[in-house]
C-alpha atoms as a PDB file:
ATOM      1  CA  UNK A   1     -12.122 -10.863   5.327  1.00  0.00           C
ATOM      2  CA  UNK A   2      -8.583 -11.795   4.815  1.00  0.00           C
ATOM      3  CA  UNK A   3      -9.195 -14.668   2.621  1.00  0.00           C
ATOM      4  CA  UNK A   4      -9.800 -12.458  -0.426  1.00  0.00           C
ATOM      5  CA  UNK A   5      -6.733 -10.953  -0.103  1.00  0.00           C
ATOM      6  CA  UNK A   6      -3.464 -12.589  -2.496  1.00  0.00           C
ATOM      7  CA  UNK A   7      -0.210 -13.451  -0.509  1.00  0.00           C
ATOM      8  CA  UNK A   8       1.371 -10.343  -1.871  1.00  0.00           C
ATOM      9  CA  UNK A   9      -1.157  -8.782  -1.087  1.00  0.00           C
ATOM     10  CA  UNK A  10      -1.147  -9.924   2.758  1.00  0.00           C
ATOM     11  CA  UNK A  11       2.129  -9.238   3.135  1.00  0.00           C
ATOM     12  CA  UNK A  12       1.774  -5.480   1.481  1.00  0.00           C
ATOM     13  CA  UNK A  13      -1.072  -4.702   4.222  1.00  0.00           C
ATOM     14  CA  UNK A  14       1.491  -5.647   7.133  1.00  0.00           C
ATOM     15  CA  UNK A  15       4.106  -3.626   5.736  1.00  0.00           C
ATOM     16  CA  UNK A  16       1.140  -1.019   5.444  1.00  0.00           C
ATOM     17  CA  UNK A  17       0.386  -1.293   9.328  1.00  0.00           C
ATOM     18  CA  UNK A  18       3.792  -1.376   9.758  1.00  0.00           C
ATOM     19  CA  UNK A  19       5.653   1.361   8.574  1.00  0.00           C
ATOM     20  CA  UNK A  20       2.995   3.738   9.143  1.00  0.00           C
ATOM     21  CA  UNK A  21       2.571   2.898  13.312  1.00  0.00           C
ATOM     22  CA  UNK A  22      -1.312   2.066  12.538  1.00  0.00           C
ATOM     23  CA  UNK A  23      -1.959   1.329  16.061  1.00  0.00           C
ATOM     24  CA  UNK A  24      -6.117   1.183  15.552  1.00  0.00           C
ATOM     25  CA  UNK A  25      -5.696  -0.763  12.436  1.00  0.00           C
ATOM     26  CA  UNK A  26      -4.818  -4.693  11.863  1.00  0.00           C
ATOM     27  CA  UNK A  27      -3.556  -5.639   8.435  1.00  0.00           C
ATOM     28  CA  UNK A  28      -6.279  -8.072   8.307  1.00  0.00           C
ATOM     29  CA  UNK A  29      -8.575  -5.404   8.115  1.00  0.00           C
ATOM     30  CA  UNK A  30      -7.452  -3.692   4.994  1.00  0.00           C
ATOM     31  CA  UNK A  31      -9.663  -4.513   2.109  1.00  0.00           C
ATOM     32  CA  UNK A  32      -8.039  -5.147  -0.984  1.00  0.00           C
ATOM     33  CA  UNK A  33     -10.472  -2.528  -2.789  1.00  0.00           C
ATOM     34  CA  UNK A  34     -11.117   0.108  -0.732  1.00  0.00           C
ATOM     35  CA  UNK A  35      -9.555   3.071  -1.278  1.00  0.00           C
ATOM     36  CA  UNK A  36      -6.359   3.807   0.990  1.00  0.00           C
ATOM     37  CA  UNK A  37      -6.283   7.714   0.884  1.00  0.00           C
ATOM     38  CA  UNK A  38      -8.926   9.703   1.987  1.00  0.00           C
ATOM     39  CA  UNK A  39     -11.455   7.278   2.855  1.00  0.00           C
ATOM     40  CA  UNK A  40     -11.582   5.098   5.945  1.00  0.00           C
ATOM     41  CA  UNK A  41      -8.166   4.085   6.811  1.00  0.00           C
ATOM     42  CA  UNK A  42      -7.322   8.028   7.204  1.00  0.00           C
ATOM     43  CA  UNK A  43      -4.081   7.890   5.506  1.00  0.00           C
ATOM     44  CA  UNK A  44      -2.594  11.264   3.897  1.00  0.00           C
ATOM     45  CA  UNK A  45      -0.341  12.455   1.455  1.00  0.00           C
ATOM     46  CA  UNK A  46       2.893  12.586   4.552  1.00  0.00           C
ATOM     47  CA  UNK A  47       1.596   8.580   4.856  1.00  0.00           C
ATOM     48  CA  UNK A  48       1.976   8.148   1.247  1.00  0.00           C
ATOM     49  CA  UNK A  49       6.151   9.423   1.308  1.00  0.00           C
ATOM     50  CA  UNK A  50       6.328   7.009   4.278  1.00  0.00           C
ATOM     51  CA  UNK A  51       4.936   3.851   2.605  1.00  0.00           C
ATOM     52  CA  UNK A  52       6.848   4.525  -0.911  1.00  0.00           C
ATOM     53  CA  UNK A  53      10.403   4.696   1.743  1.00  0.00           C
ATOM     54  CA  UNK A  54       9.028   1.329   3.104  1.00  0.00           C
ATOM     55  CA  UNK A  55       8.226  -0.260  -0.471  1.00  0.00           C
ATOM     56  CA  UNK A  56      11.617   1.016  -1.827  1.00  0.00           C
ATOM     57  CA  UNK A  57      13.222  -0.653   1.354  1.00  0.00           C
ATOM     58  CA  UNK A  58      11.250  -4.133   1.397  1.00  0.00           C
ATOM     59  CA  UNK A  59      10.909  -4.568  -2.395  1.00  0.00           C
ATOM     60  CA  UNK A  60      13.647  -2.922  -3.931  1.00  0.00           C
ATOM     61  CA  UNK A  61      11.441  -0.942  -6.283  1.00  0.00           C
ATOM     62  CA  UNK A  62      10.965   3.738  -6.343  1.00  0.00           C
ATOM     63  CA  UNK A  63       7.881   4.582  -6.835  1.00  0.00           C
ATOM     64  CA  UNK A  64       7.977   8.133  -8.279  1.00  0.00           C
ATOM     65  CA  UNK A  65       5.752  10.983  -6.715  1.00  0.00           C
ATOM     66  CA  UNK A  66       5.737  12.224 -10.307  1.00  0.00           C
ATOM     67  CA  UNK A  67       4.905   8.898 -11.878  1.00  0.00           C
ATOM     68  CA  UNK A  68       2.389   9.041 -14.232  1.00  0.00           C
ATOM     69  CA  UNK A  69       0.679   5.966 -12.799  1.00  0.00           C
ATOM     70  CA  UNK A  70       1.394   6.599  -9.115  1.00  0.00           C
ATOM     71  CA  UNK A  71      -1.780   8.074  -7.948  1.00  0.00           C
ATOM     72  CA  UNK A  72      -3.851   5.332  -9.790  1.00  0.00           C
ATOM     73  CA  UNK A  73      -1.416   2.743  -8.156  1.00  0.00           C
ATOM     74  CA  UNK A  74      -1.942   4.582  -4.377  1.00  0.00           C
ATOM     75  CA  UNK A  75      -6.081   4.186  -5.069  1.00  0.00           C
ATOM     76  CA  UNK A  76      -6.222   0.935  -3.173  1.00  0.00           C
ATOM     77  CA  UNK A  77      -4.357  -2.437  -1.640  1.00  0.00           C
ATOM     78  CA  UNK A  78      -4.948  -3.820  -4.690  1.00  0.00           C
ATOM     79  CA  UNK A  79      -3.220  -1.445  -6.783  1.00  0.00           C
ATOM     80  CA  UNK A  80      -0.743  -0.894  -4.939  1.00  0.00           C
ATOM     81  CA  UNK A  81       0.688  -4.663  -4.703  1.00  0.00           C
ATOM     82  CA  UNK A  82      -0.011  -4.592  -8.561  1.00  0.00           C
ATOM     83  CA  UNK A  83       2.131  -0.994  -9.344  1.00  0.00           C
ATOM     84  CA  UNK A  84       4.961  -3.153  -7.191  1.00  0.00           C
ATOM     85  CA  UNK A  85       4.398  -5.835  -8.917  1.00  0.00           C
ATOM     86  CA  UNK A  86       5.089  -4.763 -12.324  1.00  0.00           C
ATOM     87  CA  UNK A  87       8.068  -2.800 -11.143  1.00  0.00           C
ATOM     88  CA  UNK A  88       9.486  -5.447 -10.224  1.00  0.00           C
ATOM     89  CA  UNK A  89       9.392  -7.277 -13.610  1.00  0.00           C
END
């Protein structure tokens, strides 16, 4: 499961499991396409603020609420370590 993930990747879905307490869920288990909000991981709009404190924190980067590309870049793991990614360029 894990080995499709990138290193960035990895390291986003620990920080993932981290900063949002997800006792029931390992890192290992977040796919790098499925979608984070609103589908099986059960993560909500209060988890979202949480995880943009915790990327601002560990990668130095804001992600805007009113970003025009925020909610694409919340869809999935994948998006998400790209968004930081290119806001870090």
């Amino acid at each position: 499961m894990d080995a499709e993930k990138t290193p960035e990747e990895r390291k986003l879905a620990n920080l993932i499991v981290k900063a949002l307490n997800l006792e029931d869920l390992k890192a290992e288990e977040i796919e790098p396409e499925v979608q984070l909000f609103g589908g099986g991981y059960g993560l909500d709009s209060i988890d979202a603020l949480e995880l943009a404190v915790a990327i601002s924190e560990t990668y130095g980067v804001q992600i805007r609420a009113d970003g025009e590309n925020t909610r694409h870049a919340f869809t999935n793991l994948r998006s998400l370590s790209a968004h930081i990614e290119s806001l870090r360029e």
